[in-house]
N, C-alpha and C. Protein backbone atom coordinates (compact mmCIF):
# COMPACT_ATOMS: atom_id res chain seq x y z
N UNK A 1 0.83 -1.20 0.00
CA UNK A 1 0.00 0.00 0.00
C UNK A 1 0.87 1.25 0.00
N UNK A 2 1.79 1.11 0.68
CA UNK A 2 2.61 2.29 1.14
C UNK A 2 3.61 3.06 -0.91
N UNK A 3 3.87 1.32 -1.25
CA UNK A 3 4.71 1.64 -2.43
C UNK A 3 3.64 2.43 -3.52
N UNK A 4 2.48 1.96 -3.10
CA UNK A 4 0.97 2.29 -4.45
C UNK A 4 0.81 4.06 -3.89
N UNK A 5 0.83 4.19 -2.99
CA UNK A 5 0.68 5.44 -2.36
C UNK A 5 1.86 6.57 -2.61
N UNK A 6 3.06 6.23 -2.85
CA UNK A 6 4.25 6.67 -3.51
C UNK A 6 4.20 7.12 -4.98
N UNK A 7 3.79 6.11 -4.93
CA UNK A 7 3.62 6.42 -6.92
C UNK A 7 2.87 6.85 -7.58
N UNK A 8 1.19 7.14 -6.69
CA UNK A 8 0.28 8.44 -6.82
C UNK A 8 1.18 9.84 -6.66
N UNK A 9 1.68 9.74 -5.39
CA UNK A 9 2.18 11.19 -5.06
C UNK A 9 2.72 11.64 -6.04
N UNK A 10 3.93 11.05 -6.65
CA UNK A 10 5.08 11.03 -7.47
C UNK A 10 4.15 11.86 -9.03
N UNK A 11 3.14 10.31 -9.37
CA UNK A 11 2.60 10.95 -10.57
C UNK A 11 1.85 12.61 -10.58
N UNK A 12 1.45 12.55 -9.63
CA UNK A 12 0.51 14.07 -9.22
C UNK A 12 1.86 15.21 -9.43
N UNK A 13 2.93 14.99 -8.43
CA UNK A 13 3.91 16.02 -8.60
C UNK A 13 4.42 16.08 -9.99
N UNK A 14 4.87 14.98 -10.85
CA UNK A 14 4.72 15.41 -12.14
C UNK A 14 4.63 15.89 -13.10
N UNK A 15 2.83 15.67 -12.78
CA UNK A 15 2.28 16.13 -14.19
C UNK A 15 1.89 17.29 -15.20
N UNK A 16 2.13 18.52 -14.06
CA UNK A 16 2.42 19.55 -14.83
C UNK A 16 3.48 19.55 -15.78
N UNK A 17 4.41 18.86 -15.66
CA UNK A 17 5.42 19.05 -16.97
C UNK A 17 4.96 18.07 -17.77
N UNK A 18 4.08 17.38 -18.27
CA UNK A 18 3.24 16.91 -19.28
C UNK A 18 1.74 17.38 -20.01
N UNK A 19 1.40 18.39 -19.03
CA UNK A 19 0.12 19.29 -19.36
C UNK A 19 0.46 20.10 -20.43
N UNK A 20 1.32 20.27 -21.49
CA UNK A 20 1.75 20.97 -22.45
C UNK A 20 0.58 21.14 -23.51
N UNK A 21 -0.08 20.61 -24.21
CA UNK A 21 -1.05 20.49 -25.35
C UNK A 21 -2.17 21.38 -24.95
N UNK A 22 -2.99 22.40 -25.56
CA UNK A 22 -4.13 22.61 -25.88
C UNK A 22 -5.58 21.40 -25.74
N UNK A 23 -6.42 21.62 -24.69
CA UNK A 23 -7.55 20.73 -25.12
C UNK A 23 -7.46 19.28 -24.28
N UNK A 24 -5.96 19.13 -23.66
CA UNK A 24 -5.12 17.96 -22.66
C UNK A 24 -5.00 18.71 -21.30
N UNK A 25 -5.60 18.41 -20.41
CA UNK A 25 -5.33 18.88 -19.24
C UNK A 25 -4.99 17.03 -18.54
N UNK A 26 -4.28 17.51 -17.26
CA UNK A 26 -3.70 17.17 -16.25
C UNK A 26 -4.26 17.73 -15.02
N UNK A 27 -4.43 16.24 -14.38
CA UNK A 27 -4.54 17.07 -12.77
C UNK A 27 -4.98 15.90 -11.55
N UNK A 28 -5.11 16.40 -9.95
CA UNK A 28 -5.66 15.32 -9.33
C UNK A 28 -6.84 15.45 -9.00
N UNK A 29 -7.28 14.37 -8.51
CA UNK A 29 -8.92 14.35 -8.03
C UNK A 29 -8.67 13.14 -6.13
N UNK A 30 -9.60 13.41 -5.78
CA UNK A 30 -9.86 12.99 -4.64
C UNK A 30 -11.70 13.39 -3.93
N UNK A 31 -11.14 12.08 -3.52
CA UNK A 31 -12.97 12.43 -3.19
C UNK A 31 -13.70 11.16 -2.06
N UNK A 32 -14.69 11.36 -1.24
CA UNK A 32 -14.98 10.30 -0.04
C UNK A 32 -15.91 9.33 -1.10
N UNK A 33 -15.78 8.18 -0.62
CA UNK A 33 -16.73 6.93 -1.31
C UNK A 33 -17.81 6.53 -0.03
N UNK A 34 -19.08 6.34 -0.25
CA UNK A 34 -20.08 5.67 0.48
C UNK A 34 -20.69 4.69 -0.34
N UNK A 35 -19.88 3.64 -0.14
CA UNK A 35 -20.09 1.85 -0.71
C UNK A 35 -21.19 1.41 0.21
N UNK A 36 -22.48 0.98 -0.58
CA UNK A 36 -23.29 -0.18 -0.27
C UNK A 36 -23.61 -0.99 -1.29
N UNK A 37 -23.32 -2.48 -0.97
CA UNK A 37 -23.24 -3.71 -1.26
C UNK A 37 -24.85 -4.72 -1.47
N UNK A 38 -24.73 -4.74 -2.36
CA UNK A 38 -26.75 -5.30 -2.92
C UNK A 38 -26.49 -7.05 -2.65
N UNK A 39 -26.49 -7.08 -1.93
CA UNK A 39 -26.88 -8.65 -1.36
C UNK A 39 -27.17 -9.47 -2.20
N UNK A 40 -27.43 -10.82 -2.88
CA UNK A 40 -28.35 -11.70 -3.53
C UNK A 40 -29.14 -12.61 -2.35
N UNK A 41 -28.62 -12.18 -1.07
CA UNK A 41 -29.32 -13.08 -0.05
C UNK A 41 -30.00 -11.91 0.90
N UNK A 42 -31.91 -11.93 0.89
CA UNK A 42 -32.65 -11.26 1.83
C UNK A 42 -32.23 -11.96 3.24
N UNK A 43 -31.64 -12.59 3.91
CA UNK A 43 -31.33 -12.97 5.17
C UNK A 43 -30.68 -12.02 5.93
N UNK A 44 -29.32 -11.60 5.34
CA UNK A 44 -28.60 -10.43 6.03
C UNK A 44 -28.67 -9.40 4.77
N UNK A 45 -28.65 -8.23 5.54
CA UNK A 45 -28.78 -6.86 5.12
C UNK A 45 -27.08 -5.67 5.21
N UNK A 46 -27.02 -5.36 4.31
CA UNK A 46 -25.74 -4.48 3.97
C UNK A 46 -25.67 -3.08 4.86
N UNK A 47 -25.05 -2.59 5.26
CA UNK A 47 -24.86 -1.23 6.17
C UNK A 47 -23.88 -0.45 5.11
N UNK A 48 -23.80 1.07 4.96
CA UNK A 48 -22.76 1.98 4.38
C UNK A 48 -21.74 1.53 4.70
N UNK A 49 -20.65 1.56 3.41
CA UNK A 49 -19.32 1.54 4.59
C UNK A 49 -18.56 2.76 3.86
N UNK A 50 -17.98 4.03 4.54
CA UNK A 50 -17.16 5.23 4.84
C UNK A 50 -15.47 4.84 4.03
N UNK A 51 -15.02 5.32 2.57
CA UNK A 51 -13.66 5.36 2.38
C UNK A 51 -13.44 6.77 1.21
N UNK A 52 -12.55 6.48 0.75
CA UNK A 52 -11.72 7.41 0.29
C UNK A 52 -11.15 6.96 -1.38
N UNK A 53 -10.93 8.26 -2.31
CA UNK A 53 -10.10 7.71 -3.38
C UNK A 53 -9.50 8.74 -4.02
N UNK A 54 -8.38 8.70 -4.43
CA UNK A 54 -7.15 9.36 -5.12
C UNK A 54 -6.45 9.20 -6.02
N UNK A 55 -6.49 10.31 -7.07
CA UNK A 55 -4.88 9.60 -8.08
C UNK A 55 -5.30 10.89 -9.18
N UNK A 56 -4.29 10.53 -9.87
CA UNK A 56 -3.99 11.03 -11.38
C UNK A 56 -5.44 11.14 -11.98
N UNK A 57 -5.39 12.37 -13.09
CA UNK A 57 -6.44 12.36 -14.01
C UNK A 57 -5.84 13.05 -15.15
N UNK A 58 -6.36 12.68 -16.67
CA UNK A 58 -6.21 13.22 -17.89
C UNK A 58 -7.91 13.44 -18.49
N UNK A 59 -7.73 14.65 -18.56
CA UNK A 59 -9.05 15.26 -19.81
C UNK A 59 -8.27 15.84 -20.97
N UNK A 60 -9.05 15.55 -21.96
CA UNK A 60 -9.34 15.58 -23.71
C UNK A 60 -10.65 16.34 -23.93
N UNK A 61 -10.53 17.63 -23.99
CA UNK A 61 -11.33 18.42 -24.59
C UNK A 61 -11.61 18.70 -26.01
N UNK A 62 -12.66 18.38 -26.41
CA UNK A 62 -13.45 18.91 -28.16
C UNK A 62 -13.76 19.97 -28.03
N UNK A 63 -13.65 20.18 -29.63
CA UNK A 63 -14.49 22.13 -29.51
C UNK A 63 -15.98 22.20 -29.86
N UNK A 64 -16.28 20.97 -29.60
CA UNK A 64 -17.85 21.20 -29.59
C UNK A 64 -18.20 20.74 -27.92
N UNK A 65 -17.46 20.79 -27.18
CA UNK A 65 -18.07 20.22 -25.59
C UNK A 65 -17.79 18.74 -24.56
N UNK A 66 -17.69 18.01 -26.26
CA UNK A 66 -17.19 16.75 -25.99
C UNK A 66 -15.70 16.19 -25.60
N UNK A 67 -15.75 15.50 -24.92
CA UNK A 67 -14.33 15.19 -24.61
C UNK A 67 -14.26 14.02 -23.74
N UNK A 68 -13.10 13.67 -23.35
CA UNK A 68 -13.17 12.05 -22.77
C UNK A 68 -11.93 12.60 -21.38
N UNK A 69 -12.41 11.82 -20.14
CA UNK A 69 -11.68 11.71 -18.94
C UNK A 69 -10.97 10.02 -18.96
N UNK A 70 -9.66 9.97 -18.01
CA UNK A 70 -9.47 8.83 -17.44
C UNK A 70 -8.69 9.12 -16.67
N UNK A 71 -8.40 7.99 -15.30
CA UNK A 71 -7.97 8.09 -14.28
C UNK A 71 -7.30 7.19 -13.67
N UNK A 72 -6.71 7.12 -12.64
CA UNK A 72 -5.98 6.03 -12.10
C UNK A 72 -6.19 6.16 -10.37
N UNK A 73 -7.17 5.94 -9.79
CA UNK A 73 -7.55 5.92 -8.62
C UNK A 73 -7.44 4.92 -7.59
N UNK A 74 -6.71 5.24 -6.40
CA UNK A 74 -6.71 4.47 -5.81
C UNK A 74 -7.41 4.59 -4.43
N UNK A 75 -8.66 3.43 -4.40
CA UNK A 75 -9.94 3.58 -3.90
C UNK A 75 -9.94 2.86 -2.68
N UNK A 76 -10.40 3.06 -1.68
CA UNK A 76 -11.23 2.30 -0.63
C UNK A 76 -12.37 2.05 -0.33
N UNK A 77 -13.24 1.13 -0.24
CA UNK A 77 -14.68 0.77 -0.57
C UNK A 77 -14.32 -0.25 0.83
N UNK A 78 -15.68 -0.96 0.94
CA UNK A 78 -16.14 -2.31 1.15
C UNK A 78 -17.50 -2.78 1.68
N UNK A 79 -17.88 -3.74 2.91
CA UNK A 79 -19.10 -3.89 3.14
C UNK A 79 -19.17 -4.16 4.90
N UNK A 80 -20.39 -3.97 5.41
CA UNK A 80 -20.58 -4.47 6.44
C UNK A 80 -21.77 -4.70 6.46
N UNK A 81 -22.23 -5.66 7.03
CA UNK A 81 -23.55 -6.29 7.41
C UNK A 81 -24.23 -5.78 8.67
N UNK A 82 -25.12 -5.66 8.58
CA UNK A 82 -26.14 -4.76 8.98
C UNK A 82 -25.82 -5.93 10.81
N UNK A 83 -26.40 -5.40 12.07
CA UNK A 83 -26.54 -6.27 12.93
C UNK A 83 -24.98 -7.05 13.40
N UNK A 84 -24.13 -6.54 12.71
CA UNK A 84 -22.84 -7.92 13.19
C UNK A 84 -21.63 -6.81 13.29
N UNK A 85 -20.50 -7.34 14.05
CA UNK A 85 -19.52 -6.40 13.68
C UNK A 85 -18.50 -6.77 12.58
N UNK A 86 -19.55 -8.06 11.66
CA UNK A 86 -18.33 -8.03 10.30
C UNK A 86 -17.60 -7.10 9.49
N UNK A 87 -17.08 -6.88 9.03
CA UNK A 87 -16.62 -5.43 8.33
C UNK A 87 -15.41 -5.94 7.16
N UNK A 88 -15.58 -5.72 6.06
CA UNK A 88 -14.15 -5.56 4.75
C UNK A 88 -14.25 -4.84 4.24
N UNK A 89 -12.72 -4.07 4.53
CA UNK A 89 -12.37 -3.07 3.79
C UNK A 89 -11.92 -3.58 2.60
N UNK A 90 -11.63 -3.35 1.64
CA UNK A 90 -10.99 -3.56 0.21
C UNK A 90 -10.55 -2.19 -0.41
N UNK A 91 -9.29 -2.17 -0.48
CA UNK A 91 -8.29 -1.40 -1.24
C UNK A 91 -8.48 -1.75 -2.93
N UNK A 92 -8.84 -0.70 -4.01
CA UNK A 92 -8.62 -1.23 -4.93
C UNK A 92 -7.80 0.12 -6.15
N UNK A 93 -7.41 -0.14 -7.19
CA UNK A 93 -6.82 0.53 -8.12
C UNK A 93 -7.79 0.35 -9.06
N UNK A 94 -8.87 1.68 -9.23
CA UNK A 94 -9.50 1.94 -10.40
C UNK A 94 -9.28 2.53 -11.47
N UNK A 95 -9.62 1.84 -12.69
CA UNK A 95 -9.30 2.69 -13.97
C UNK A 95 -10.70 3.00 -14.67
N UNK A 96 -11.13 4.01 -14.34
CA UNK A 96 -12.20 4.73 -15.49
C UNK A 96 -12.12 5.47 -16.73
N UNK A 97 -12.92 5.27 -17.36
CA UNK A 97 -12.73 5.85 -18.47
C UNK A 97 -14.23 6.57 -19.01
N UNK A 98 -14.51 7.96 -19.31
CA UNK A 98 -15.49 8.59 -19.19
C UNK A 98 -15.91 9.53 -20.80
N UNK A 99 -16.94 9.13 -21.06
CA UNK A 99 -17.51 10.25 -22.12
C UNK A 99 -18.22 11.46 -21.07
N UNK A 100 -17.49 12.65 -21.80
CA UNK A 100 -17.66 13.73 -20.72
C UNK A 100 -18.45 15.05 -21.84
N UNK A 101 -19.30 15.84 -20.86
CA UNK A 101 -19.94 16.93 -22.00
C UNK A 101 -20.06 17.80 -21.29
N UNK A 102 -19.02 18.99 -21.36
CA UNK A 102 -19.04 19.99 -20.86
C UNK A 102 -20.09 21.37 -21.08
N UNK A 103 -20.57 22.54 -20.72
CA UNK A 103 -21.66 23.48 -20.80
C UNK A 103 -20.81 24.47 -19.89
N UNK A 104 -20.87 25.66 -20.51
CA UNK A 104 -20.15 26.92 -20.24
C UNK A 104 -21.51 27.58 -19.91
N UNK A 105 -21.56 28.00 -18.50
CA UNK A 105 -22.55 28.28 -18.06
C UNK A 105 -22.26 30.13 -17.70
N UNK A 106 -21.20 30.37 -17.37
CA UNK A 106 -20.47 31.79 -17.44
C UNK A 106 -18.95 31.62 -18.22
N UNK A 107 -18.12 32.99 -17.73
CA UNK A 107 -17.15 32.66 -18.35
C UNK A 107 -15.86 32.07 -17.23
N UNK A 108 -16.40 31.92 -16.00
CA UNK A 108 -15.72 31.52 -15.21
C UNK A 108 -16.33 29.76 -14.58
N UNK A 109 -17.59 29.59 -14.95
CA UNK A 109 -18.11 28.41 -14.35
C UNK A 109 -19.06 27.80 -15.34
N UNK A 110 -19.28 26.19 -15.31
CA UNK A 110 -19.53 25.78 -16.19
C UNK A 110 -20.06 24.42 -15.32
N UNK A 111 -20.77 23.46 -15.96
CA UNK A 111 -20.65 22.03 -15.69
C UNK A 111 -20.63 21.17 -16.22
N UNK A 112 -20.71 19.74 -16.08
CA UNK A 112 -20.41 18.82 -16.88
C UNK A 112 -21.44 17.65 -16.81
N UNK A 113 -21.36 16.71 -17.63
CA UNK A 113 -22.10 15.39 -17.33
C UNK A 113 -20.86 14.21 -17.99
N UNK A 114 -20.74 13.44 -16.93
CA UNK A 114 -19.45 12.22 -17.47
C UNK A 114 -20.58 10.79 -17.71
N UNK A 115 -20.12 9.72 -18.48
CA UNK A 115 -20.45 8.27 -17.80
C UNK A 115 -19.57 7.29 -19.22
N UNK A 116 -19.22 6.49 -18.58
CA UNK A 116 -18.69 5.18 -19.12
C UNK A 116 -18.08 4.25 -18.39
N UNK A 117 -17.32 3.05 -18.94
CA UNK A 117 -16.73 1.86 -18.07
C UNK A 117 -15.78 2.00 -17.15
N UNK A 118 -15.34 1.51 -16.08
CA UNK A 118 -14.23 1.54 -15.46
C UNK A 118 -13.72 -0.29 -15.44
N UNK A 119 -12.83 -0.45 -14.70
CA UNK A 119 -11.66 -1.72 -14.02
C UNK A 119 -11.46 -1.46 -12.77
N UNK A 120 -11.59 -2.46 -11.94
CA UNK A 120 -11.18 -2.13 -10.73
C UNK A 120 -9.89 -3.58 -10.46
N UNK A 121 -8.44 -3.18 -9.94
CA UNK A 121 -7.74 -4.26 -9.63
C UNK A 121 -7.60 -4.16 -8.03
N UNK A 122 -7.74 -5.66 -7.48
CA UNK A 122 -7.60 -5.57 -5.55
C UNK A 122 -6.29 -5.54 -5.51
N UNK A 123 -6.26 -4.44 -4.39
CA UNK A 123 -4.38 -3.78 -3.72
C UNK A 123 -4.50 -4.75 -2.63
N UNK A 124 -5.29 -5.04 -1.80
CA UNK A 124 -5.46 -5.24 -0.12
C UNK A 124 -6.49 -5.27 -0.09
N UNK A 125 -7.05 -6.44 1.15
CA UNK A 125 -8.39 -5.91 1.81
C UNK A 125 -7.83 -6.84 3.64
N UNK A 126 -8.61 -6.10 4.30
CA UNK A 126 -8.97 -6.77 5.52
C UNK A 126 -10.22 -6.74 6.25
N UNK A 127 -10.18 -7.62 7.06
CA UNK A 127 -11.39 -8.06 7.83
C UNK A 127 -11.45 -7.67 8.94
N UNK A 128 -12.70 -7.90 9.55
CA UNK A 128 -12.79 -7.67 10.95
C UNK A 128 -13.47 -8.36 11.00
N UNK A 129 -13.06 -9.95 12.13
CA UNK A 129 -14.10 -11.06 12.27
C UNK A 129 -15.37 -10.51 13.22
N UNK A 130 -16.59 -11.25 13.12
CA UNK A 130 -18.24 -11.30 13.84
C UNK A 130 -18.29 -12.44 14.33
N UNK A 131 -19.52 -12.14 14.40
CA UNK A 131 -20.29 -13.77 15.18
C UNK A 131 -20.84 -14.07 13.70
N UNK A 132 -20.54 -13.72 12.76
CA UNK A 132 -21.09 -14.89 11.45
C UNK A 132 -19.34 -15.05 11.37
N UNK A 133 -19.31 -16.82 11.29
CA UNK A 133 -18.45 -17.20 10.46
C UNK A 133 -19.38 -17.16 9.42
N UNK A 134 -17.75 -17.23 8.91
CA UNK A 134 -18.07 -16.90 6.90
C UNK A 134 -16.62 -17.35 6.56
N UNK A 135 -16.65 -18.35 5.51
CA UNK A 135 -15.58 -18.34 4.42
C UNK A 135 -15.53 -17.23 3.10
N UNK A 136 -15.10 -16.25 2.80
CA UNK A 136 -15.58 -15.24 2.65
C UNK A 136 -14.12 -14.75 1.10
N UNK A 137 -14.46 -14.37 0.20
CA UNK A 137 -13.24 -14.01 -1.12
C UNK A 137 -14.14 -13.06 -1.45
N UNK A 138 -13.62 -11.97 -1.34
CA UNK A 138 -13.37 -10.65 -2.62
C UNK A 138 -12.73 -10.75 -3.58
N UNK A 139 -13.18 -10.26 -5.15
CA UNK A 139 -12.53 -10.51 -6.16
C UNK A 139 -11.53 -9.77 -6.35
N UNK A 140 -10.75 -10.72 -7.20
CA UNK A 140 -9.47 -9.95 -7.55
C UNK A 140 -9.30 -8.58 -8.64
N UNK A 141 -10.97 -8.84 -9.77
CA UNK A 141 -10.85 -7.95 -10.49
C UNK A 141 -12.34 -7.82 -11.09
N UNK A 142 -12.82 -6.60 -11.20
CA UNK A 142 -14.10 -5.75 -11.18
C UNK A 142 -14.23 -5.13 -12.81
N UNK A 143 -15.02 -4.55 -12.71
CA UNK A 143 -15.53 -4.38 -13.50
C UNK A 143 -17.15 -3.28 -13.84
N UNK A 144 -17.50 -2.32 -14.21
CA UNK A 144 -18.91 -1.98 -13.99
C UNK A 144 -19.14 -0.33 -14.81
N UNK A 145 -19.76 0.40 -14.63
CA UNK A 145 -19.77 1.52 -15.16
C UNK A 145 -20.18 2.54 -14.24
N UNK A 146 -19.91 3.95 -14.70
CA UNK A 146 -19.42 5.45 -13.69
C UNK A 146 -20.67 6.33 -14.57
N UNK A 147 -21.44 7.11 -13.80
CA UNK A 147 -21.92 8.10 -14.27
C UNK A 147 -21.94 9.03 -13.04
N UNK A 148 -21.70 10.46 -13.68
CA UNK A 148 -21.34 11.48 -12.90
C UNK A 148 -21.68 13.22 -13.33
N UNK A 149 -21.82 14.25 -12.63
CA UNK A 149 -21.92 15.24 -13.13
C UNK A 149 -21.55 16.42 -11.94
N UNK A 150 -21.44 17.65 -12.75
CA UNK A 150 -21.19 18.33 -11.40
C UNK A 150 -20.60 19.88 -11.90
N UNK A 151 -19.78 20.85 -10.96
CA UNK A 151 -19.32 21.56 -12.02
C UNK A 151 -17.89 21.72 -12.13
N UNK A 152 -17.72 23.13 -13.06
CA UNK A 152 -16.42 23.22 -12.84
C UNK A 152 -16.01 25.20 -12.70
N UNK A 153 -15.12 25.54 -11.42
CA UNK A 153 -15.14 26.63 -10.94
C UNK A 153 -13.55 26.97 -11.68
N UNK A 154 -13.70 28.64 -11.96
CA UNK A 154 -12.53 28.98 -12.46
C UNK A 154 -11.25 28.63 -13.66
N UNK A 155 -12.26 27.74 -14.18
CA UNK A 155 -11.41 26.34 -15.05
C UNK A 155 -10.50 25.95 -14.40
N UNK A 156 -10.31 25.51 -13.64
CA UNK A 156 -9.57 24.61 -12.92
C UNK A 156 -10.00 23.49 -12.00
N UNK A 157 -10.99 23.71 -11.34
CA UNK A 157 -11.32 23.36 -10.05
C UNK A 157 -12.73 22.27 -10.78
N UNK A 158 -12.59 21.14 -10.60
CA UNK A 158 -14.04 20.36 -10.71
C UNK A 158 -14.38 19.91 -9.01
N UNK A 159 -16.15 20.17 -8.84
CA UNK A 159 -16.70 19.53 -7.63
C UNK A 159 -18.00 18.51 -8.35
N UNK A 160 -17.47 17.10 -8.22
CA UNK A 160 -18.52 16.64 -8.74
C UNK A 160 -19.20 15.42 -7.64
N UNK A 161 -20.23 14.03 -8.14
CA UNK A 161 -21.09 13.34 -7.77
C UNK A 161 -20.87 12.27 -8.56
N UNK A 162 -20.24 11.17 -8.43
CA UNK A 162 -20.29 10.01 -8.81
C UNK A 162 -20.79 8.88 -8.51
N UNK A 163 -21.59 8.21 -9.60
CA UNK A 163 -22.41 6.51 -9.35
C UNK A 163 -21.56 5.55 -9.93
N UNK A 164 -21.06 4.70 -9.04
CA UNK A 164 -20.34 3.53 -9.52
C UNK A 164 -20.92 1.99 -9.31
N UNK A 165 -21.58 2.11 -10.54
CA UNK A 165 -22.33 0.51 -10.58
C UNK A 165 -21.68 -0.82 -11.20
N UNK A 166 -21.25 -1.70 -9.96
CA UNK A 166 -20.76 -2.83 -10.06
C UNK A 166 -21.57 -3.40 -11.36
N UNK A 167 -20.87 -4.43 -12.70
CA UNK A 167 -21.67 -4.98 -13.55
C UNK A 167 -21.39 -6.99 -12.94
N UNK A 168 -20.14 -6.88 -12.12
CA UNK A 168 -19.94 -8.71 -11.68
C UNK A 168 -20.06 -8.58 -10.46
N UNK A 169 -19.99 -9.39 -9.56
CA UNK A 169 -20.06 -9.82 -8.22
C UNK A 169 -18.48 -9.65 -7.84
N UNK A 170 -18.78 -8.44 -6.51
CA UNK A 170 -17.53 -7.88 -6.17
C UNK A 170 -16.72 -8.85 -4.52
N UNK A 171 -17.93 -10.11 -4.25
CA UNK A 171 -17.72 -10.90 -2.99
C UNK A 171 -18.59 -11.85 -2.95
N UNK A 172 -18.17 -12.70 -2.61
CA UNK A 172 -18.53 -14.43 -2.63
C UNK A 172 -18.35 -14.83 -1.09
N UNK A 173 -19.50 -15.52 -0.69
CA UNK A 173 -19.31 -15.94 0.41
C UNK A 173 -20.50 -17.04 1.15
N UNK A 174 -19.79 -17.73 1.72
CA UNK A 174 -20.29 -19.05 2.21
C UNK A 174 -20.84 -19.09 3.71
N UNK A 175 -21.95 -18.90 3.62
CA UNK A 175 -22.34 -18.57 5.64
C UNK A 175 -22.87 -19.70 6.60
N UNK A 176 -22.29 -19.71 7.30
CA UNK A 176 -21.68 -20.87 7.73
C UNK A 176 -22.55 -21.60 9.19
N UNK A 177 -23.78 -20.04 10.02
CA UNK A 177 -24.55 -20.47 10.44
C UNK A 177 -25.55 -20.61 10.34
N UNK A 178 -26.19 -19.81 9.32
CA UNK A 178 -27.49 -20.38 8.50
C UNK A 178 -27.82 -21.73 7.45
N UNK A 179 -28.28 -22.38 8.04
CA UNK A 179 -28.59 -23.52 7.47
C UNK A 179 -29.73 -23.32 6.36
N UNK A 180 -30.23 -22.27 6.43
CA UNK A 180 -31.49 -22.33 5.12
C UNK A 180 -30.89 -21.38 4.20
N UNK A 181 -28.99 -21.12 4.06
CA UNK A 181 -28.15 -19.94 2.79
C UNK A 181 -27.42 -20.77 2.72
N UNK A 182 -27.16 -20.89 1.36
CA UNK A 182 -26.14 -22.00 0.77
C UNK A 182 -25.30 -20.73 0.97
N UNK A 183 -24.99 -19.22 0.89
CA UNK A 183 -24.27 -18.62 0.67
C UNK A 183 -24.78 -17.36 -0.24
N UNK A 184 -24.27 -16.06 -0.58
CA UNK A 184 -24.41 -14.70 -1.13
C UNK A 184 -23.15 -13.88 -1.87
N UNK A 185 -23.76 -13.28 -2.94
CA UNK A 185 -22.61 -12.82 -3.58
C UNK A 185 -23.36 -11.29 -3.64
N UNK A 186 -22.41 -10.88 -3.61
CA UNK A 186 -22.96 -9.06 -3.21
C UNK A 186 -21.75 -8.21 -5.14
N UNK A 187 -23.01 -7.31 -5.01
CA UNK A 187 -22.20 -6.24 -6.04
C UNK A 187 -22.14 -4.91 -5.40
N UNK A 188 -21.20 -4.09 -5.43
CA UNK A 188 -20.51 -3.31 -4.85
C UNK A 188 -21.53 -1.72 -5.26
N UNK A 189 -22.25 -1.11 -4.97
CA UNK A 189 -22.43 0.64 -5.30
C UNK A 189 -22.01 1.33 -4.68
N UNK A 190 -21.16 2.29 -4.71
CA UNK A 190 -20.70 3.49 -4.53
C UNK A 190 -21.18 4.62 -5.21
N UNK A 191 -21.53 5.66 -4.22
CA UNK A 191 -21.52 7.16 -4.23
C UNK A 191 -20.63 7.78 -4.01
N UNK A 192 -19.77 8.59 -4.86
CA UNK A 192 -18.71 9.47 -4.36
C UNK A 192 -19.17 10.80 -4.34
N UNK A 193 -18.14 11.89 -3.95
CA UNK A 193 -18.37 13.49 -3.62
C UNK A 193 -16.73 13.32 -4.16
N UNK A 194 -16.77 14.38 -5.01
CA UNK A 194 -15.16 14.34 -6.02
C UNK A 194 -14.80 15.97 -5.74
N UNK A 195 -13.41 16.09 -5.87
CA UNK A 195 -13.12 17.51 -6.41
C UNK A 195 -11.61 17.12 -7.07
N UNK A 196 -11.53 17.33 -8.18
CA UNK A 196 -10.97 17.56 -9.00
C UNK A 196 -9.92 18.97 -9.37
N UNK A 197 -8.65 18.79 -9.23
CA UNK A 197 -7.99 20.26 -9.57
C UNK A 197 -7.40 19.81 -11.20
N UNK A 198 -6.95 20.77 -12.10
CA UNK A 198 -6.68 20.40 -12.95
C UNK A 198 -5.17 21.51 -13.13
N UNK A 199 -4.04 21.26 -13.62
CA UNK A 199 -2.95 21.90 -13.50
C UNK A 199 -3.00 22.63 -15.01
């Protein structure tokens, strides 16, 4: 974690000496995640779980509005079950990739509407054991799509709202004191709150 966390910093300090082009911006984003997890089993029930995400960003601006984002984020999500003190965190490295449509609303502020696919690869996760045993795997690699909107202050500054909808099953798991659940696989949603600087 510590080396993945290095090599954000590193890229962020950077990237102004690659922001050279017209229409190519550079910059970072950061923003809180509120992950809840859609069950396939009505037995136990999902609770919010509270993280964080960071990294690099590139926008591609058109001169008609259109333009494309991507990113390299490195996210914290996971789940807890409603009633227990189970809890997984999961560390992951997201890559999104966004059709974006900007609207010049003054000459200083404007907003946007983003959405397309992302990747998610697992850095880490840990647990915090309950009174449910559980044999319990988070996947190694994700998958799903981002829609988002929000604005942008001073041309520089984005504050936006992101939906991140799992498209595979982000956890597999086998429960171990219910006798009437063979087991539940949960897909991951996240809400983020973003702000975005752009160099």
């Amino acid at each position: 974690m510590k080396k993945t966390m290095t090599m954000i910093t590193l890229a962020i300090l950077l990237m102004p000496a690659f922001s050279l082009k017209a229409g190519v911006r550079i910059g970072a984003k950061a923003g809180v995640n509120l992950a809840k997890a859609a069950l396939s089993s009505d037995v136990l029930k999902s609770d919010n779980f509270t993280g964080f995400q960071v990294g690099p960003i590139i926008e591609i601006s058109g001169l008609t509005g259109f333009g494309v984002d991507a990113a390299i984020l490195y996210s914290q999500q996971g789940l807890k079950i409603k009633g227990t003190t189970y809890e997984e965190k999961v560390s992951t490295l997201d890559v999104p990739v966004n059709l974006k449509l900007k609207i010049s609303l003054a000459d200083r502020v404007g907003c946007y509407l983003s959405a397309g696919p992302y990747v998610s690869f697992k850095v880490d996760d840990q647990t915090t054991f309950s009174q449910i045993k559980t044999q319990w795997k988070s996947k190694e690699f994700g998958a799903g799509l981002n829609f988002g909107a929000g604005f942008e202050l001073l041309k520089h500054l984005q504050i936006g709202v992101n939906y991140q909808l799992a498209l595979n099953d982000d956890y597999k798991n086998r429960i171990l004191n219910f006798e009437s659940v063979d087991g539940f696989n949960a897909k991951t949603r996240i809400w983020s709150i973003t702000a975005t600087y752009f160099f």
